[in-house]
N, C-alpha and C. Protein backbone atom coordinates (compact mmCIF):
# COMPACT_ATOMS: atom_id res chain seq x y z
N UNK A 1 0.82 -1.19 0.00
CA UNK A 1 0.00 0.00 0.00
C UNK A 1 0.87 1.26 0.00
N UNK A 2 1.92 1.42 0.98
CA UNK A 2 2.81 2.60 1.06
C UNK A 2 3.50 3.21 -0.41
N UNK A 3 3.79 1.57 -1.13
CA UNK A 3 4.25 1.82 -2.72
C UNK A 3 3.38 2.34 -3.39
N UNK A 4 2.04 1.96 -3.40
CA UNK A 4 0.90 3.12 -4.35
C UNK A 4 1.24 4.64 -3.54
N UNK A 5 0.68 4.48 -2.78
CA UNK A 5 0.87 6.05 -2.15
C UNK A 5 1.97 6.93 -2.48
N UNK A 6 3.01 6.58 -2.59
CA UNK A 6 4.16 6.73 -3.00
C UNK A 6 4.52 7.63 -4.48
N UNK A 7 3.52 6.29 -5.18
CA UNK A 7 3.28 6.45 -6.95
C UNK A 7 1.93 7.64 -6.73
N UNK A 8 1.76 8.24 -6.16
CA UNK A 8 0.57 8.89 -6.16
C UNK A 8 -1.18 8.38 -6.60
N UNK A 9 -1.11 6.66 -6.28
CA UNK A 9 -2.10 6.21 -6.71
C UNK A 9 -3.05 5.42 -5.30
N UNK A 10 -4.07 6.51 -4.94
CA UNK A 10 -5.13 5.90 -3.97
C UNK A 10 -6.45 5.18 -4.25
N UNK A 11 -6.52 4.22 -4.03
CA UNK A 11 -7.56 3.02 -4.00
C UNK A 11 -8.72 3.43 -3.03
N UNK A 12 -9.96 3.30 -3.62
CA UNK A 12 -10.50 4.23 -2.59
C UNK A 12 -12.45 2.70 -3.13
N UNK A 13 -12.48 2.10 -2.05
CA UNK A 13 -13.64 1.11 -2.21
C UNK A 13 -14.94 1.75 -2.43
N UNK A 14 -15.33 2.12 -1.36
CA UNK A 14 -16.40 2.57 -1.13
C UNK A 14 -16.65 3.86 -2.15
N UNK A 15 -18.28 3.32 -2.69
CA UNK A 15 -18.45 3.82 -3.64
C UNK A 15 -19.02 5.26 -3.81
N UNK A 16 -19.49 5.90 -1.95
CA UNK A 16 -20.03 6.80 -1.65
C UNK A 16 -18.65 7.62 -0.93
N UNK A 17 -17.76 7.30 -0.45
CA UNK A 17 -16.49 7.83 0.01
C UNK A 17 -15.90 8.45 -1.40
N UNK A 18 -15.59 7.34 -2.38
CA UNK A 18 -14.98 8.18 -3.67
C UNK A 18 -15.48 9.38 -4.29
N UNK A 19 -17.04 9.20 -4.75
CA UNK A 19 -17.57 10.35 -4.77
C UNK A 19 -17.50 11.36 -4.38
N UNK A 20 -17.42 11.48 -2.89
CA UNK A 20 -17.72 12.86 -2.13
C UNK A 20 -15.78 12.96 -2.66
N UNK A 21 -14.57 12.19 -2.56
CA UNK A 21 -13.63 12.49 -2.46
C UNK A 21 -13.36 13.65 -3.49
N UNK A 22 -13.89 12.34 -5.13
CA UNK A 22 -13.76 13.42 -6.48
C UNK A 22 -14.58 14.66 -6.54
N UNK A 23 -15.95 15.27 -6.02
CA UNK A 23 -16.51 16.08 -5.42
C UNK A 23 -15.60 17.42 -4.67
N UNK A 24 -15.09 16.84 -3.47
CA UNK A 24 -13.74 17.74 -3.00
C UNK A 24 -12.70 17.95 -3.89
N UNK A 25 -12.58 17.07 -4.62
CA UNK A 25 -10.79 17.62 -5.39
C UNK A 25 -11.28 18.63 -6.34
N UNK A 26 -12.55 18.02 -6.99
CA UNK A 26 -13.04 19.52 -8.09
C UNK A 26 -13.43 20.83 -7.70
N UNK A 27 -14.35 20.44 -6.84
CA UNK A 27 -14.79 21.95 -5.65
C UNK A 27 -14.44 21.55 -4.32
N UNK A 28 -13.28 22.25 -3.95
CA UNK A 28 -12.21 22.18 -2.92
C UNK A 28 -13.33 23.11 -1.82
N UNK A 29 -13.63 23.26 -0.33
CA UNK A 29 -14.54 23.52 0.52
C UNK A 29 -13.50 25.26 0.74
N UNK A 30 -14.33 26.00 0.37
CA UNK A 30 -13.76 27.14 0.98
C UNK A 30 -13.41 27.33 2.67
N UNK A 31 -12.22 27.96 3.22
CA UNK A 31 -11.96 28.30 4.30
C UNK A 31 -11.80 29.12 4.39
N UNK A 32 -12.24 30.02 5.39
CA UNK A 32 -12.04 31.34 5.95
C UNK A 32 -10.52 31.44 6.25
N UNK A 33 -10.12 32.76 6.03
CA UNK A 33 -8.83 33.22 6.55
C UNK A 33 -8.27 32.92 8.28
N UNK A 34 -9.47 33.48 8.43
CA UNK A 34 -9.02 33.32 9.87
C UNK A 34 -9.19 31.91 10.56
N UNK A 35 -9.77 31.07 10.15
CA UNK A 35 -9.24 29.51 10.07
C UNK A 35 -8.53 28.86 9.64
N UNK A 36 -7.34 29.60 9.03
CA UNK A 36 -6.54 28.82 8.40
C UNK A 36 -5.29 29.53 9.48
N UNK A 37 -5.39 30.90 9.97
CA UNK A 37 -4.53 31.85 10.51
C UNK A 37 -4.94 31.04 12.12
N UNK A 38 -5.85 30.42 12.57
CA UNK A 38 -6.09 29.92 13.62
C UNK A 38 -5.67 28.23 13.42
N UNK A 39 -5.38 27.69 12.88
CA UNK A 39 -4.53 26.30 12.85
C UNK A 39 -3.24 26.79 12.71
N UNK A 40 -2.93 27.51 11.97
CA UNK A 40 -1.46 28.12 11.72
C UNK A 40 -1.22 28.25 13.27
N UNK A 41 -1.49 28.87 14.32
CA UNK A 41 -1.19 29.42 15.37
C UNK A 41 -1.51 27.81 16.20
N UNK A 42 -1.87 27.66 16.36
CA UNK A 42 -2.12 25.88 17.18
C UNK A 42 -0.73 25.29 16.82
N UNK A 43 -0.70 24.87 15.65
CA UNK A 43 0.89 24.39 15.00
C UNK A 43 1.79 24.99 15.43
N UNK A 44 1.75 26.06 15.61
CA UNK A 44 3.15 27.10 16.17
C UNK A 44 3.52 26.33 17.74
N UNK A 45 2.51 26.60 18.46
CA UNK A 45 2.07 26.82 19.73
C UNK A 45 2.72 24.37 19.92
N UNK A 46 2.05 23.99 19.22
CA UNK A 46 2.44 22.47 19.37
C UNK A 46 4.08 22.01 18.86
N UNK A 47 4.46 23.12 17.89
CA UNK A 47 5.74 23.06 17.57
C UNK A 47 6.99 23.40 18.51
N UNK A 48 6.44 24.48 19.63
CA UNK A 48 7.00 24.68 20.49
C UNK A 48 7.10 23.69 21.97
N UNK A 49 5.99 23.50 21.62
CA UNK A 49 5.71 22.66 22.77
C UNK A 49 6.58 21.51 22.19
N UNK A 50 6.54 20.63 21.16
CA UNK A 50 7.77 19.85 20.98
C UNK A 50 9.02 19.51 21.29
N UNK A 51 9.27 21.38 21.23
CA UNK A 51 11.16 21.52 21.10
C UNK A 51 11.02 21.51 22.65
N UNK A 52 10.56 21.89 23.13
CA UNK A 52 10.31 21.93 24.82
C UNK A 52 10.97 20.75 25.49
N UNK A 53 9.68 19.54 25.08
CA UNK A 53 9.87 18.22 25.26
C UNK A 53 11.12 17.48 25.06
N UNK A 54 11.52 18.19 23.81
CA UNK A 54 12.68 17.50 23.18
C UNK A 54 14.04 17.50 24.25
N UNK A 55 13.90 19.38 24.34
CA UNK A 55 14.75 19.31 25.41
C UNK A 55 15.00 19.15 26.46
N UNK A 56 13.70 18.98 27.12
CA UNK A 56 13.16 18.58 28.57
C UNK A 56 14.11 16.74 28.25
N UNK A 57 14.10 16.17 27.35
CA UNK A 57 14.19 15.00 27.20
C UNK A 57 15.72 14.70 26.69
N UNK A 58 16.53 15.73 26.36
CA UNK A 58 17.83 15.79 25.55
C UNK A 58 17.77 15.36 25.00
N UNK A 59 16.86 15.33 23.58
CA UNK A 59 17.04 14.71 22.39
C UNK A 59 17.85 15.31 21.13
């Protein structure tokens, strides 16, 4: 499986999952700015918290 993924090729069964998938790739779901500027800031905030750990841990 990792080798398709790889090749950029996803297998997708279900016949109501694919749909909605090809659905999304053509009309992609608009996001607000400030939802994208509000995960941006979570990521920051968990990225730090990482290096924290890391060094809390001497890695």
């Amino acid at each position: 499986m990792a080798t398709l993924l790889e090749e950029g090729i996803c297998i997708i069964k279900d016949k109501k999952v694919a749909e909605r998938f090809l659905k999304d790739l053509e009309n992609p779901p608009k996001t607000d700015w400030r939802e994208i500027r509000k995960r941006i800031k979570q990521i920051e905030k968990e990225l730090e918290e990482g290096e924290e750990w890391a060094k809390k841990m001497k890695l």
